[in-house]
Protein backbone atom coordinates (compact mmCIF):
# COMPACT_ATOMS: atom_id res chain seq x y z
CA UNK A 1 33.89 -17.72 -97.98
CA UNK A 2 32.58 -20.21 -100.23
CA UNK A 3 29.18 -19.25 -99.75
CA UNK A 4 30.31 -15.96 -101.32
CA UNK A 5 31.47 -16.66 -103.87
CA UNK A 6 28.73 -18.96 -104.97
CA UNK A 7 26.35 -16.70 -104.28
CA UNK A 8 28.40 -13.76 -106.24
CA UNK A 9 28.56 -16.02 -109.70
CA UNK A 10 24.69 -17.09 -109.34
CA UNK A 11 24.25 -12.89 -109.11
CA UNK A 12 26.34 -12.29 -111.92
CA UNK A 13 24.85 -15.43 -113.83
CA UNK A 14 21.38 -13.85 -112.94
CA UNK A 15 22.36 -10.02 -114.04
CA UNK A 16 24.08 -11.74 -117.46
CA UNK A 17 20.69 -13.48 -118.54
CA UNK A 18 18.89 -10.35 -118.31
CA UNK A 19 21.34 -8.60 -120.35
CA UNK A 20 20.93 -11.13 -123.08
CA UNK A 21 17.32 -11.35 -123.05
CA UNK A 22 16.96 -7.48 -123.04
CA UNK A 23 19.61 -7.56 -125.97
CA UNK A 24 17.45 -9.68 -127.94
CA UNK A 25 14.41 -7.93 -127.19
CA UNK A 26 16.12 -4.89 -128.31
CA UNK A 27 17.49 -6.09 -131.67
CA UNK A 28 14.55 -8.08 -132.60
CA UNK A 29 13.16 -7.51 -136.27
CA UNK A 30 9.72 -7.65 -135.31
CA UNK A 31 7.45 -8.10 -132.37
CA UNK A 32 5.91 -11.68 -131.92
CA UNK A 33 2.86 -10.41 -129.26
CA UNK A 34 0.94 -13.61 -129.10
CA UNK A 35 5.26 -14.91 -127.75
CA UNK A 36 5.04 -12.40 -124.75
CA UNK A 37 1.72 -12.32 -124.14
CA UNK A 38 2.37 -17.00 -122.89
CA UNK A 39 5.53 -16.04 -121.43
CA UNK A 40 4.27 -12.97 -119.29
CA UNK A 41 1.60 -15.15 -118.53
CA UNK A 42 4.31 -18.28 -117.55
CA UNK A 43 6.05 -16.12 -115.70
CA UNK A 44 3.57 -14.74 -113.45
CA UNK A 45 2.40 -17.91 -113.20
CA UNK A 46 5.81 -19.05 -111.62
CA UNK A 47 6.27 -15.80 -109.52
CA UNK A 48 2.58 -16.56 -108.35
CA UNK A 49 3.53 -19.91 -107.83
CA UNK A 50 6.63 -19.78 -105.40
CA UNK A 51 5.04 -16.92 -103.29
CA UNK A 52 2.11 -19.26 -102.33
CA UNK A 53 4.08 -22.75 -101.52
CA UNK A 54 6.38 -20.42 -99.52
CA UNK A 55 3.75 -18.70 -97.37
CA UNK A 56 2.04 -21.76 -97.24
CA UNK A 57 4.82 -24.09 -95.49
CA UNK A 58 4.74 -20.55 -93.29
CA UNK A 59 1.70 -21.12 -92.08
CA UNK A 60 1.91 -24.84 -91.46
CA UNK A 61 4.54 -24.01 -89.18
CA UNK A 62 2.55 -21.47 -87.75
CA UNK A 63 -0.44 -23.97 -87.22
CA UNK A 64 1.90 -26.73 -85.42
CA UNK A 65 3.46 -24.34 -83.30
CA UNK A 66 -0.33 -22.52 -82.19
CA UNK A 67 -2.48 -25.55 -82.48
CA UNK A 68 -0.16 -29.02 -82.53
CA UNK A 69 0.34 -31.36 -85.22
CA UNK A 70 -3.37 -32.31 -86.03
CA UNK A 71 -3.54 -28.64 -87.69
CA UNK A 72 0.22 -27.82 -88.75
CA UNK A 73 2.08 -30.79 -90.03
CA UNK A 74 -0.41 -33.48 -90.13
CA UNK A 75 -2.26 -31.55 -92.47
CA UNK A 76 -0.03 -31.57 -95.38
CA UNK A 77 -0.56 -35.28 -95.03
CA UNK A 78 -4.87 -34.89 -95.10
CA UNK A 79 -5.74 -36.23 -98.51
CA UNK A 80 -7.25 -32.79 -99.74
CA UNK A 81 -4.13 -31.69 -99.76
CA UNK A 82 -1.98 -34.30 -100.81
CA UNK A 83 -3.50 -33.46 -104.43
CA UNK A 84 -1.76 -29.83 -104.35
CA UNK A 85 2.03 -30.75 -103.57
């Protein structure tokens, strides 16, 4: 029941943030373009960002399970990699 909860507030916390930042986007003066121009960018940049290390420890898994370790695990350790995570 814990879990709920926890997972209730972080909902509301979530749904509360976008109400502010939509509240100051509505009752801003003026409109800074070069401001959401970098943080569109940012957060696409994120959004891009999450999708691909999750799909990628995906198909690691899905390497080691077809192919063994030598393709699936052991490559995260194959210094090409290494520089990405």
């Amino acid at each position: 029941m814990t879990n709920v909860w926890f997972a209730l507030g972080l909902t509301v916390f979530a749904g509360l943030a976008t109400g502010v930042g939509s509240a100051i986007a509505f009752f801003a003066k003026r409109t800074n373009y070069r401001f959401l121009a970098v943080s569109t960018g940012f957060s696409a940049g994120v959004m891009l960002y999450v999708s691909f290390v999750e799909i990628f420890y995906k198909g690691v898994d899905a390497l080691a399970e077809v192919y063994g370790d030598y393709w699936g695990t052991g490559s995260i350790r194959h210094p090409s990699l290494a520089a990405c995570f």
